[in-house]
N, C-alpha and C. Protein backbone atom coordinates (compact mmCIF):
# COMPACT_ATOMS: atom_id res chain seq x y z
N UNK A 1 -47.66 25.65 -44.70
CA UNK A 1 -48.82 25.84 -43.85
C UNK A 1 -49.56 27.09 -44.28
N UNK A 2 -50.64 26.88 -44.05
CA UNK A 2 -51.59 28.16 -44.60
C UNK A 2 -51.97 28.65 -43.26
N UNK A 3 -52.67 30.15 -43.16
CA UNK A 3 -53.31 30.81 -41.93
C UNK A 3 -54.96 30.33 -42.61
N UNK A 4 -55.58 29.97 -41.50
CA UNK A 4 -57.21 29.59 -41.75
C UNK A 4 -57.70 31.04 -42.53
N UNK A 5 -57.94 32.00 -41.89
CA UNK A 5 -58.44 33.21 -42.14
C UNK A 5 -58.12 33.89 -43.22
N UNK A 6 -56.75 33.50 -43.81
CA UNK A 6 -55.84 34.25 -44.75
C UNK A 6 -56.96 33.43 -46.01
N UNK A 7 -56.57 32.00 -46.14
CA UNK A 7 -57.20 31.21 -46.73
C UNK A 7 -58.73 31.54 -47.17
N UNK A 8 -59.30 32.00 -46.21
CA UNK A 8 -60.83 32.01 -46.18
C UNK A 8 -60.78 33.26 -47.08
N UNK A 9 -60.04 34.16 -46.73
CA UNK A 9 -59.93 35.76 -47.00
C UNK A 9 -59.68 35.75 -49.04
N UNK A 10 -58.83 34.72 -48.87
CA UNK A 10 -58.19 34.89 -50.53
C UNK A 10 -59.66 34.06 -51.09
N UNK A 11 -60.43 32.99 -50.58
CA UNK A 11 -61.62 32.08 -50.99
C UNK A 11 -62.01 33.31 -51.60
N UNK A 12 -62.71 34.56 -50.58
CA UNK A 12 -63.49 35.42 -51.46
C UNK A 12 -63.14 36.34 -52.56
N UNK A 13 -61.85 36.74 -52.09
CA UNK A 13 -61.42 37.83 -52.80
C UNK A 13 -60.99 37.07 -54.31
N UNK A 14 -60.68 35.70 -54.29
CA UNK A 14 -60.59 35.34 -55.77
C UNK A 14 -61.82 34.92 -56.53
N UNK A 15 -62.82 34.46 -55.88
CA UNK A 15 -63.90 34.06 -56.55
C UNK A 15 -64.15 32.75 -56.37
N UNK A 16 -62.57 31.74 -56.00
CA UNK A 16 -62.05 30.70 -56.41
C UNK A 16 -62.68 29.37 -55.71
N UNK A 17 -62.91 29.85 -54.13
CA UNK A 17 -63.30 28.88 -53.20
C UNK A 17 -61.43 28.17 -52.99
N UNK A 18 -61.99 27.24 -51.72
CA UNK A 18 -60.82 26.69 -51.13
C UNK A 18 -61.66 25.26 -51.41
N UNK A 19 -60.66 24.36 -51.84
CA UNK A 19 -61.15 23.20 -51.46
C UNK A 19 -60.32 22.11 -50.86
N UNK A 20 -59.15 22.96 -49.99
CA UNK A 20 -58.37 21.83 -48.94
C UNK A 20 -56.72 22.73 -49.06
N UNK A 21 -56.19 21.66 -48.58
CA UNK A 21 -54.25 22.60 -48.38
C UNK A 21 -53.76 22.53 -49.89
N UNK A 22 -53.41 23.57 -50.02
CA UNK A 22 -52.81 23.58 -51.46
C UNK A 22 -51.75 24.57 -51.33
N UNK A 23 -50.78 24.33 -52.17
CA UNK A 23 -49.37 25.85 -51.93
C UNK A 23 -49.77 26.62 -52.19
N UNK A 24 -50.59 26.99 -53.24
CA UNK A 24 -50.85 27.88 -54.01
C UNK A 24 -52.44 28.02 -53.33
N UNK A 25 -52.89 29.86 -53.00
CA UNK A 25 -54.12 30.02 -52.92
C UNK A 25 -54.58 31.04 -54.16
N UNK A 26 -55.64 30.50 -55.12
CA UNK A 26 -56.84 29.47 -54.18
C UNK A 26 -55.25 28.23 -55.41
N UNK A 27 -55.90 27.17 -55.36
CA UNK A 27 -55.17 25.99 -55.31
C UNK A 27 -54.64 26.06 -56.90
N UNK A 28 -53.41 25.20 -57.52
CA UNK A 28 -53.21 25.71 -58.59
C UNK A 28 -53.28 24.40 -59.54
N UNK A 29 -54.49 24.29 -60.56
CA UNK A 29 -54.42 23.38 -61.08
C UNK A 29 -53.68 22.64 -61.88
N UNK A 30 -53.69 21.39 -62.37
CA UNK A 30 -52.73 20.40 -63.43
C UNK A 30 -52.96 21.48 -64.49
N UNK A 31 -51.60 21.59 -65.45
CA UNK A 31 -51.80 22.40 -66.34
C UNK A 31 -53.31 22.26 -67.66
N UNK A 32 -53.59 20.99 -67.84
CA UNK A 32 -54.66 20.28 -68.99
C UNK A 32 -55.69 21.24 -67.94
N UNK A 33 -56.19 21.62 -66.76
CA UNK A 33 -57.08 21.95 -66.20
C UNK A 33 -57.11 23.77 -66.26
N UNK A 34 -56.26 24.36 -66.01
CA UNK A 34 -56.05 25.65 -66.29
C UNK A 34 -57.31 26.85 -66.61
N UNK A 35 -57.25 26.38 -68.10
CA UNK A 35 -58.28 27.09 -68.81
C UNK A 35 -59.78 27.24 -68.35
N UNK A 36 -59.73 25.42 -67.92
CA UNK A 36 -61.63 25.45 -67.06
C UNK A 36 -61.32 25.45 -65.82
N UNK A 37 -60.56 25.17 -65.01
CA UNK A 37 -60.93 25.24 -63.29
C UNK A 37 -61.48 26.32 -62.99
N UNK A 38 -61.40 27.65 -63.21
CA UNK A 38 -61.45 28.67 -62.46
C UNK A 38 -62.24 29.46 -63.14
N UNK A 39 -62.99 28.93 -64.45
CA UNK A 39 -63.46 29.78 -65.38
C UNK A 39 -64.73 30.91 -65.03
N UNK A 40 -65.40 30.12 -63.88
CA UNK A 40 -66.87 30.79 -63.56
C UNK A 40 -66.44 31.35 -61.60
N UNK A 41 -64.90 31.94 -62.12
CA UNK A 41 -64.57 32.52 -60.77
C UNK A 41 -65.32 33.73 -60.40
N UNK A 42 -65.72 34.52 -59.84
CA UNK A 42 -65.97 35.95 -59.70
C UNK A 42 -65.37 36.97 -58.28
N UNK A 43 -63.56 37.20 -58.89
CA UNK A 43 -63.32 37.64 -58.33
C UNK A 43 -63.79 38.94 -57.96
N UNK A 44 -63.54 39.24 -56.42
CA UNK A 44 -64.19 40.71 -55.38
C UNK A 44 -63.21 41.86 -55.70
N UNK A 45 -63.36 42.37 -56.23
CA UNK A 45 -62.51 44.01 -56.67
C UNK A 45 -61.88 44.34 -55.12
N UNK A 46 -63.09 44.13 -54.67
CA UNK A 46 -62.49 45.44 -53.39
C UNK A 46 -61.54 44.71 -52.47
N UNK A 47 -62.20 43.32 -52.57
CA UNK A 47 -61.21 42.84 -51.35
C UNK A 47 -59.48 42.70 -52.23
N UNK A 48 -59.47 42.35 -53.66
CA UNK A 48 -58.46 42.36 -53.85
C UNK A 48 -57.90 43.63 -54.29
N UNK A 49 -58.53 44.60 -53.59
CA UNK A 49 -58.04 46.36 -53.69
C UNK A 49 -57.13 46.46 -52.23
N UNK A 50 -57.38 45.97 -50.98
CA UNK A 50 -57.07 46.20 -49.83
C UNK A 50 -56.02 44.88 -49.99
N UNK A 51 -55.80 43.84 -50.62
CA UNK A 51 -54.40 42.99 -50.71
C UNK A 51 -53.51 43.88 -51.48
N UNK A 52 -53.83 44.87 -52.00
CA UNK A 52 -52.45 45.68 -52.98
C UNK A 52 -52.56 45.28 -54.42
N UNK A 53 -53.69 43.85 -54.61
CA UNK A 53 -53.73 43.24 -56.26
C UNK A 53 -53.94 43.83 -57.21
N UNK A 54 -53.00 44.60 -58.11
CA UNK A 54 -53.15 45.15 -58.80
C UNK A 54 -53.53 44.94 -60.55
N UNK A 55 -53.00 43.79 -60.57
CA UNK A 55 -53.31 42.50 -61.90
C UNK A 55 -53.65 41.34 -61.03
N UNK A 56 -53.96 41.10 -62.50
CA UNK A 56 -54.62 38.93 -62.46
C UNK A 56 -54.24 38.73 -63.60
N UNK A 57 -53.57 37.65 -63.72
CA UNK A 57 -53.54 37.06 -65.19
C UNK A 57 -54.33 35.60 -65.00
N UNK A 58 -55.05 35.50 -66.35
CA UNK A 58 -55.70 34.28 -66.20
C UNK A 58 -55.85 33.59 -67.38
N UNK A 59 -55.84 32.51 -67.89
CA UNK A 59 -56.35 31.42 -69.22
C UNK A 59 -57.63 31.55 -69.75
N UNK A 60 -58.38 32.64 -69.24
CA UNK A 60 -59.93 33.03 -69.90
C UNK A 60 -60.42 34.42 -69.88
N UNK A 61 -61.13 34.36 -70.24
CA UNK A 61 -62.03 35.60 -70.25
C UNK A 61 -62.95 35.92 -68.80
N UNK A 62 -62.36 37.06 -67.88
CA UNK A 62 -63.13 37.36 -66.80
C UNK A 62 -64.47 38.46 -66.91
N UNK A 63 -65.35 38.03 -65.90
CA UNK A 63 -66.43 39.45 -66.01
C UNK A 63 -66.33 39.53 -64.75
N UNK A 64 -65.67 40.62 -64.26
CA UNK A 64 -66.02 41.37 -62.83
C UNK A 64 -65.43 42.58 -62.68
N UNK A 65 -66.65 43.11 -61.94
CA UNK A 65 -66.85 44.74 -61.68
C UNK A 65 -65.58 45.28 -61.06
N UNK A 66 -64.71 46.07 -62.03
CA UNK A 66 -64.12 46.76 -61.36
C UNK A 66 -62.20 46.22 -62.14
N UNK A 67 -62.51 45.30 -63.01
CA UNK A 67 -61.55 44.55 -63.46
C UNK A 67 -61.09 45.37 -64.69
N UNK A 68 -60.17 45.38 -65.42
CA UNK A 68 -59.65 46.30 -67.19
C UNK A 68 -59.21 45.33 -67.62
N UNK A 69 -59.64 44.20 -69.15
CA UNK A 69 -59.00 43.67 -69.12
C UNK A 69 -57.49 45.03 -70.07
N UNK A 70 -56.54 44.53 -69.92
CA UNK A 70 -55.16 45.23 -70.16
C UNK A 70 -53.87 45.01 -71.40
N UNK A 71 -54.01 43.39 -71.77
CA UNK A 71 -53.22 42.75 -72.77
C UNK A 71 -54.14 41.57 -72.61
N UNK A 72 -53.84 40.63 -74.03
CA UNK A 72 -54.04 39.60 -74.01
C UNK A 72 -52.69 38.89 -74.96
N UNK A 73 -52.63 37.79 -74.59
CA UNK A 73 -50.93 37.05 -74.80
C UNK A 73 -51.51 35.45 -75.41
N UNK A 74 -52.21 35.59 -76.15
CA UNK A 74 -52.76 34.13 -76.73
C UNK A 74 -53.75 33.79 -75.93
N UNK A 75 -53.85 32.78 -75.31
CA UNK A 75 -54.87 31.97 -74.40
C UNK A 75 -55.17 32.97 -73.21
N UNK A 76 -53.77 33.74 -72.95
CA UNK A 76 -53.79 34.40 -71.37
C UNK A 76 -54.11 36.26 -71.33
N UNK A 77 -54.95 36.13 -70.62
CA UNK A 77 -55.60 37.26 -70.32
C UNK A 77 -54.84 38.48 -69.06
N UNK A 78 -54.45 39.73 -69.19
CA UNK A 78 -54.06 40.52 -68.35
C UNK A 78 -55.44 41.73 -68.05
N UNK A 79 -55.69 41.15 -66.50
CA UNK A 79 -56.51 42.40 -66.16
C UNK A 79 -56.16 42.91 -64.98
N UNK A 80 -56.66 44.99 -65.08
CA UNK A 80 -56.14 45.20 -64.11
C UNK A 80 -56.85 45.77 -63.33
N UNK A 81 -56.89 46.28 -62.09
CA UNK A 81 -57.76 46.52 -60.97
C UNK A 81 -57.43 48.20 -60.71
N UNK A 82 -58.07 48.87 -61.10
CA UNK A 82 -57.57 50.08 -61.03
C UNK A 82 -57.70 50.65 -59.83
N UNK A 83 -58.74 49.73 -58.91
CA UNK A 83 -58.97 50.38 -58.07
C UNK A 83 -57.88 50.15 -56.53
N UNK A 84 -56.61 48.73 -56.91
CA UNK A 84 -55.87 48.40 -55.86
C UNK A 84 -55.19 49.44 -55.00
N UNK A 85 -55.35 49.41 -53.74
CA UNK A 85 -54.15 50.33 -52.76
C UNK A 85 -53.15 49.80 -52.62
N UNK A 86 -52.48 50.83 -52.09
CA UNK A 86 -50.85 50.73 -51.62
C UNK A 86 -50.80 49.81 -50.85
N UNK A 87 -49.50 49.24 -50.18
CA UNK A 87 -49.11 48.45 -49.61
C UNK A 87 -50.00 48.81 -47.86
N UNK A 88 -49.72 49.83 -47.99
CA UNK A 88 -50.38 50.87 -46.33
C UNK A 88 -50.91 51.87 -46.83
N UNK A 89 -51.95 52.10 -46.40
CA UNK A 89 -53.08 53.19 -46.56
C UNK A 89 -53.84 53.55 -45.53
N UNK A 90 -54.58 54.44 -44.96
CA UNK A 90 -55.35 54.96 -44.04
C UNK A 90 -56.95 54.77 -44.65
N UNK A 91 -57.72 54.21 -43.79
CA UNK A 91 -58.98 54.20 -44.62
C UNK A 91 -59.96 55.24 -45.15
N UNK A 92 -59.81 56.09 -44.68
CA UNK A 92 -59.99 57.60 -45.85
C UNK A 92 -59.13 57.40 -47.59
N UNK A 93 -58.86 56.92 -47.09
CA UNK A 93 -58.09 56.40 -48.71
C UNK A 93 -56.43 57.44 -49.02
N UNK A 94 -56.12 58.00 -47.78
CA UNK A 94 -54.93 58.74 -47.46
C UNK A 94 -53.73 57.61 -48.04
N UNK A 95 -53.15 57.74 -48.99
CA UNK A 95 -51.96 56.85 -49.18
C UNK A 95 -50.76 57.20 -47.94
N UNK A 96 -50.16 56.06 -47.41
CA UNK A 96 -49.31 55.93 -46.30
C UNK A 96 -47.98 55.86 -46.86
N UNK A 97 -46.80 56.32 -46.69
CA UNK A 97 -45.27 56.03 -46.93
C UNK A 97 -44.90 55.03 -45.98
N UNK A 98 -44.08 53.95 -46.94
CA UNK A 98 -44.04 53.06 -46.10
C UNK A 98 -42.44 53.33 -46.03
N UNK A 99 -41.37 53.50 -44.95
CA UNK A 99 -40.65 53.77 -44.59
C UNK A 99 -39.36 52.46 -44.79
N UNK A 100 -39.64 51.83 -43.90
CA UNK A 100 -38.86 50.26 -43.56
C UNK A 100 -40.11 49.13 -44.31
N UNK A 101 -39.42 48.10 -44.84
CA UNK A 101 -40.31 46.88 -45.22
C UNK A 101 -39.11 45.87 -45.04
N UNK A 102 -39.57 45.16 -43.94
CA UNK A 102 -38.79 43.92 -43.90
C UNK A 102 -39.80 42.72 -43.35
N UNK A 103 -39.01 41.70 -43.56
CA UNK A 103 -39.70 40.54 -43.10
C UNK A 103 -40.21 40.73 -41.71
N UNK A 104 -39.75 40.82 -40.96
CA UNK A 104 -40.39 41.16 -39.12
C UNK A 104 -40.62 42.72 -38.96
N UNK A 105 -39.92 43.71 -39.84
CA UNK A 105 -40.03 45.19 -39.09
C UNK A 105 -40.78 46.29 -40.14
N UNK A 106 -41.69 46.82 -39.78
CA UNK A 106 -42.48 47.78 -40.86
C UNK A 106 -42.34 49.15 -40.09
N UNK A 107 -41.88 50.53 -41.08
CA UNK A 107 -42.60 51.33 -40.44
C UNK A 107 -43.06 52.49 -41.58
N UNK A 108 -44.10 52.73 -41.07
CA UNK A 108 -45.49 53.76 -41.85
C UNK A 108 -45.06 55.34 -41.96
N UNK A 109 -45.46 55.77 -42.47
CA UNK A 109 -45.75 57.33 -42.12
C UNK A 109 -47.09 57.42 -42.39
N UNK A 110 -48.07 58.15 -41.29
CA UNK A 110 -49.19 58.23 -42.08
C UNK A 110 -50.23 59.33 -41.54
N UNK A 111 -50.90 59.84 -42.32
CA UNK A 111 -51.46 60.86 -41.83
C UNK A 111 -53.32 60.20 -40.88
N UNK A 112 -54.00 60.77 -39.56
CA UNK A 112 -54.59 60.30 -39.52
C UNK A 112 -55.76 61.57 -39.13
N UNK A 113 -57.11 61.22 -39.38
CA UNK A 113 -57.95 60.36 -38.55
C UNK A 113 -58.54 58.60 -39.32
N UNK A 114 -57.91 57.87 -38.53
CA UNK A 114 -58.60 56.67 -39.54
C UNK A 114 -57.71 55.01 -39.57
N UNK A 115 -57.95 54.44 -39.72
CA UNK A 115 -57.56 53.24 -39.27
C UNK A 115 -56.41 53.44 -40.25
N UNK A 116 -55.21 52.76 -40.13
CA UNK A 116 -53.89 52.28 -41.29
C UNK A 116 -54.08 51.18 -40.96
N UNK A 117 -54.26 50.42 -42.63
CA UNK A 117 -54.12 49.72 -42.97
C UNK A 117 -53.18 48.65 -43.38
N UNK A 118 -52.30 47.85 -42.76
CA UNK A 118 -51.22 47.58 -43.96
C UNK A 118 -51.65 46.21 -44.21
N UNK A 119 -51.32 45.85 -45.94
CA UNK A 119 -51.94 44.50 -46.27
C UNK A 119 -50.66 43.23 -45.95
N UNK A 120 -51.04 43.17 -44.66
CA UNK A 120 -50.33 42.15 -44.37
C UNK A 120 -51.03 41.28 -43.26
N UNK A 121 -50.83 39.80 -43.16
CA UNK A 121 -51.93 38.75 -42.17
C UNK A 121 -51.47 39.15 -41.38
N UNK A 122 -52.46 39.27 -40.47
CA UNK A 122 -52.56 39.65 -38.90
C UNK A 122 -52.29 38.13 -38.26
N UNK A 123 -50.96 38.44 -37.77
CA UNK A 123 -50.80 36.95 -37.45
C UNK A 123 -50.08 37.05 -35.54
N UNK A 124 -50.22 36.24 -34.72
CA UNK A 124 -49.86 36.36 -33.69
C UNK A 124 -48.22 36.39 -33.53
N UNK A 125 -47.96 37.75 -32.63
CA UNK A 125 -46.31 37.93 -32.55
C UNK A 125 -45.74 39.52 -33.16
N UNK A 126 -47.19 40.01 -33.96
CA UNK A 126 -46.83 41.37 -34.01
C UNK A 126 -47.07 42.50 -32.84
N UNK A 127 -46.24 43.35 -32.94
CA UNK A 127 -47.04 44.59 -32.10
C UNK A 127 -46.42 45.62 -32.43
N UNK A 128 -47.46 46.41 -32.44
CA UNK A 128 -47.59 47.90 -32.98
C UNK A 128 -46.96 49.48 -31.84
N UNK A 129 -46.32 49.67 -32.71
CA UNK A 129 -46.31 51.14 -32.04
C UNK A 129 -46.74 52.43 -32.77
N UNK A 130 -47.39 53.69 -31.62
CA UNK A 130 -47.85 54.90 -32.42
C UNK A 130 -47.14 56.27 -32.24
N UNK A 131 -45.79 56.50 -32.81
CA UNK A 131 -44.93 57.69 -31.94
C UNK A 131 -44.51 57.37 -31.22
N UNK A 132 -44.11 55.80 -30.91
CA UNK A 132 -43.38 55.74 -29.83
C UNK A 132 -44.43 54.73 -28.33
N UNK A 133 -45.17 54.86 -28.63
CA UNK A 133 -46.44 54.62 -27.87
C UNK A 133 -47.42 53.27 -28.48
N UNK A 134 -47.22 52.02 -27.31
CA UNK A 134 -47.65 51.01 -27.94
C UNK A 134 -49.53 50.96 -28.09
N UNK A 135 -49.78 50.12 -29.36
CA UNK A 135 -50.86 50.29 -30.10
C UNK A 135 -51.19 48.88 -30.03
N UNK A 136 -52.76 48.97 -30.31
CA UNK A 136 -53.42 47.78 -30.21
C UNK A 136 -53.33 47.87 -31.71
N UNK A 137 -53.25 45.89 -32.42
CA UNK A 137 -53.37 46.09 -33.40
C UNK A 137 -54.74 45.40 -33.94
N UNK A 138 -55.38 45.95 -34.75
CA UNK A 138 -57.19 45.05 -35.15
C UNK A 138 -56.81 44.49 -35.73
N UNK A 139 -57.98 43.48 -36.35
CA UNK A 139 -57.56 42.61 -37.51
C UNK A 139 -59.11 43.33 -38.57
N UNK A 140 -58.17 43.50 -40.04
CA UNK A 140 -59.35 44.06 -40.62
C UNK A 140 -59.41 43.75 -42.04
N UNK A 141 -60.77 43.77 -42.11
CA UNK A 141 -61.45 42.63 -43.35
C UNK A 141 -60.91 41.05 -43.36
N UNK A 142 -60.94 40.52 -41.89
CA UNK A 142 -61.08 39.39 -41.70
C UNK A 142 -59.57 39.02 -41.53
N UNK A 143 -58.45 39.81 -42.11
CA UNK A 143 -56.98 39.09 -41.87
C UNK A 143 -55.76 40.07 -41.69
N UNK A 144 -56.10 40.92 -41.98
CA UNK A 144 -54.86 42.00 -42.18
C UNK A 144 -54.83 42.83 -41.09
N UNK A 145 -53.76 43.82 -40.83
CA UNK A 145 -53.34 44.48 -39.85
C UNK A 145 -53.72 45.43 -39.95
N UNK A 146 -54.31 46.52 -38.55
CA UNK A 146 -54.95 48.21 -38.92
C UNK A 146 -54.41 48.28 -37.35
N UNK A 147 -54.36 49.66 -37.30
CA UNK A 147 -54.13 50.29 -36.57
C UNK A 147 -54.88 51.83 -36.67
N UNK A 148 -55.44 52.03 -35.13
CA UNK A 148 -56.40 53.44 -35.43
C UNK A 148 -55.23 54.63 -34.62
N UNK A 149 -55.26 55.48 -35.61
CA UNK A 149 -54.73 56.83 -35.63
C UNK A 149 -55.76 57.70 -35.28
N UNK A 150 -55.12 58.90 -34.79
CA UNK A 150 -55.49 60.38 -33.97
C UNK A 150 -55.43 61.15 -35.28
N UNK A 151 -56.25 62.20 -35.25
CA UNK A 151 -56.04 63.12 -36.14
C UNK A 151 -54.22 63.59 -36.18
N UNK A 152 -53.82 63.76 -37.48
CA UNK A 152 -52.24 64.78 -37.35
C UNK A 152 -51.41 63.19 -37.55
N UNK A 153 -50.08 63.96 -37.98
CA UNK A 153 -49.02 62.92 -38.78
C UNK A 153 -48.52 62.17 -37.22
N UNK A 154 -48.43 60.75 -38.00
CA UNK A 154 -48.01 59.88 -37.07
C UNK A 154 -46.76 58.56 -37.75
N UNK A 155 -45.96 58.21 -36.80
CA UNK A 155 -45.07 57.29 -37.49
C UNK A 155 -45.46 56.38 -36.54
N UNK A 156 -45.88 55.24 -37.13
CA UNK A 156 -46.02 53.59 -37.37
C UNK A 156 -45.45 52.31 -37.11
N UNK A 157 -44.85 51.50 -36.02
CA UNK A 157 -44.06 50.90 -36.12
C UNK A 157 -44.25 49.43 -35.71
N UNK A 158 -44.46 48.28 -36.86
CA UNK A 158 -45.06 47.20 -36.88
C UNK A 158 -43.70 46.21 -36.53
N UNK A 159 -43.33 45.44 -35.31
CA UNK A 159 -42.36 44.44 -34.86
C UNK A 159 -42.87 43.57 -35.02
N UNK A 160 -42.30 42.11 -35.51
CA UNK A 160 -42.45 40.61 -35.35
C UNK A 160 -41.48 40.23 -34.33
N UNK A 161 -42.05 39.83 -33.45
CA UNK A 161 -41.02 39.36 -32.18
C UNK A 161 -41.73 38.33 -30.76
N UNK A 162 -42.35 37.41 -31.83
CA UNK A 162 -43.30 36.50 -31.12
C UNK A 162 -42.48 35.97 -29.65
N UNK A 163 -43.22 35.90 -28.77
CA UNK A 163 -42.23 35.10 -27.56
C UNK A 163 -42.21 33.37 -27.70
N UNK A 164 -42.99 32.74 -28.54
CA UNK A 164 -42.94 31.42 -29.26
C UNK A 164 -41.14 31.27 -29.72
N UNK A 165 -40.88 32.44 -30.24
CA UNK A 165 -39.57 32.27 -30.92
C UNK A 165 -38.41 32.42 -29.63
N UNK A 166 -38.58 32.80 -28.69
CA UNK A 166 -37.59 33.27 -27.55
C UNK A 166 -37.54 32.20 -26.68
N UNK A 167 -38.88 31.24 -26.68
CA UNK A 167 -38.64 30.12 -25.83
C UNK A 167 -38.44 29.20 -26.72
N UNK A 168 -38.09 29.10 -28.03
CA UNK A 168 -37.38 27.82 -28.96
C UNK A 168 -35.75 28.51 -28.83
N UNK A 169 -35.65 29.47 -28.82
CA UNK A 169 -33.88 29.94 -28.70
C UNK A 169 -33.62 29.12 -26.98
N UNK A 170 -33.89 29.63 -25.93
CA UNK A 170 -34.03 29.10 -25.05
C UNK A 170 -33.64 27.40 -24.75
N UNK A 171 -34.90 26.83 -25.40
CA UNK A 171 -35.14 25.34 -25.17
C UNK A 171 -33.70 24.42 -26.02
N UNK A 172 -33.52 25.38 -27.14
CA UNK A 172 -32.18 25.01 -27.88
C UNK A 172 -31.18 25.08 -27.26
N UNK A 173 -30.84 26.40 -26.40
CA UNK A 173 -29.62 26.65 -26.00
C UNK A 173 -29.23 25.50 -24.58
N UNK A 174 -30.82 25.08 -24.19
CA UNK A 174 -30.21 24.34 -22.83
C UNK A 174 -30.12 22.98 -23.32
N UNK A 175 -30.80 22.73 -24.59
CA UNK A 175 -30.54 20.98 -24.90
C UNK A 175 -28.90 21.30 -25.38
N UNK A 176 -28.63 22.15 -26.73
CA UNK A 176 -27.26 22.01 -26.89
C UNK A 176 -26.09 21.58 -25.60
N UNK A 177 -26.98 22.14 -24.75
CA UNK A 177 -25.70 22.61 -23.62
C UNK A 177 -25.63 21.44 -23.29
N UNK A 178 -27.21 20.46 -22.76
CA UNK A 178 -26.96 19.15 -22.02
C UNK A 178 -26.35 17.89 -23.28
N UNK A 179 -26.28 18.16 -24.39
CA UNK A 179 -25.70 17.24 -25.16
C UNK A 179 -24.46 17.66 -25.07
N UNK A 180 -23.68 19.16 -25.18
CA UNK A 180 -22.06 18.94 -24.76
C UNK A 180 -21.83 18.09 -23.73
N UNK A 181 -22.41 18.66 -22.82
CA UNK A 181 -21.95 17.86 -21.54
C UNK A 181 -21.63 16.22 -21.40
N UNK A 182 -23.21 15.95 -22.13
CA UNK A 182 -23.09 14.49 -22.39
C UNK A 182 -21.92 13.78 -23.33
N UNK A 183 -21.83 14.85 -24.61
CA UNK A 183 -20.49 14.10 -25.35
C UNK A 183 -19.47 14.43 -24.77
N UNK A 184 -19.28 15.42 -23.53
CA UNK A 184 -17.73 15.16 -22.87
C UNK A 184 -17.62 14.23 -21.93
N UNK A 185 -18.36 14.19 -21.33
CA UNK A 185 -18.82 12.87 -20.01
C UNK A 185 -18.03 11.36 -21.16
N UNK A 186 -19.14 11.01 -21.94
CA UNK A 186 -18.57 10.13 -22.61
C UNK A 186 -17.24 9.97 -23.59
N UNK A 187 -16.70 10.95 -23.94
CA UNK A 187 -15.21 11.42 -24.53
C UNK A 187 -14.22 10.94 -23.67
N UNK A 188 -14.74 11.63 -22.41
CA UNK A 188 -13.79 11.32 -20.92
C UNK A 188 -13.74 9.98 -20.45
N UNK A 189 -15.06 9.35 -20.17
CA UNK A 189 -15.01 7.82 -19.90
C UNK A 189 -14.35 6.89 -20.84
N UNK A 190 -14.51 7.47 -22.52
CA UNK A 190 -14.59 6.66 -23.42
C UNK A 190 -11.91 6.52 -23.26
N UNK A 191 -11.56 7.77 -23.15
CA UNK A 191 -10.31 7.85 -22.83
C UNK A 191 -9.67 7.11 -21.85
N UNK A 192 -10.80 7.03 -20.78
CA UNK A 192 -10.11 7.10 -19.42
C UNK A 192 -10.19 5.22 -19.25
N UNK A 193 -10.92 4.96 -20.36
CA UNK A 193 -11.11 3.15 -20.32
C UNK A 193 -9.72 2.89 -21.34
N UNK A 194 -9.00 3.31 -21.97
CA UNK A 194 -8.16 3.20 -23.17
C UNK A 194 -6.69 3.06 -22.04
């Protein structure tokens, strides 16, 4: 499954366009296609500065502002984006320490006045804390997570702990329960006829 917004977000930042569900964004062509699908892409520097993209490798020759190409490997092209940020950054362009990185739990160090950034989809089920002190979280440049900081050092603390997930533990634990019941009910009848 893709996030709509995420989708839309990578459309620009690759150049590529979306043209339906694909695993791969933007979509990844039959190999015979490679070289031309994507040829007259014009990927966005900046937006793929705020994903962390620091390379592209590609089957052609790119022109866009802000790109190096870096190696070339036969057919395949290495370029790099000099201008990509960190994983978390403050939008003053303050680089952030990112402390914890896990699948559900993040936490920042970061100096502020200024939004932190971290390049990750803003997806429903996170929430933010600031020192301890819960934080609203924005959604910024259309998909990713920010959080606005006070002037002076602050620690960061991004939870995944959707309540979607607490009422599927829930809904599990009471069907399991009514299917024991049911296979002892019938265990018992099924004995007590023998």
């Amino acid at each position: 499954m893709q996030i709509a917004r995420y989708a839309s977000l990578m459309a620009v930042a690759t150049g590529a366009g979306v043209s339906g569900y694909s695993v791969t964004i933007p979509e990844f062509p039959p190999r015979l296609m490679c070289g031309r699908r994507w040829r007259d892409a014009k990927p966005d520097a900046r937006l793929l500065r705020v994903l962390s993209v620091r390379y592209i490798v590609a089957e052609f020759p790119m022109q866009a502002e802000g790109l190096i190409e870096r190696a070339r490997f036969g057919p395949t092209f290495v370029y790099e984006n000099q201008s990509a940020m960190p994983r978390a950054f403050v939008e003053n362009e303050t680089a952030a320490h990112i402390v914890v990185y896990t699948s559900d739990h993040v936490v920042v160090e970061a100096d502020g006045p200024g939004t932190l950034t971290l390049s990750q989809i803003h997806y429903p089920g996170w929430r933010a804390t600031v020192d301890g002190r819960m934080a609203t979280i924005e959604t910024v440049d259309s998909a990713l997570m920010g959080v606005s900081l006070d002037e002076g050092h602050h620690v960061v603390e991004f939870v995944f702990d959707p309540w979607t997930v607490k009422v599927g533990v829930i809904t599990s634990v009471i069907g399991w329960e009514h299917c024991s019941v049911g296979w002892l009910i019938i265990r018992c009848v099924d004995y007590g006829g023998r």
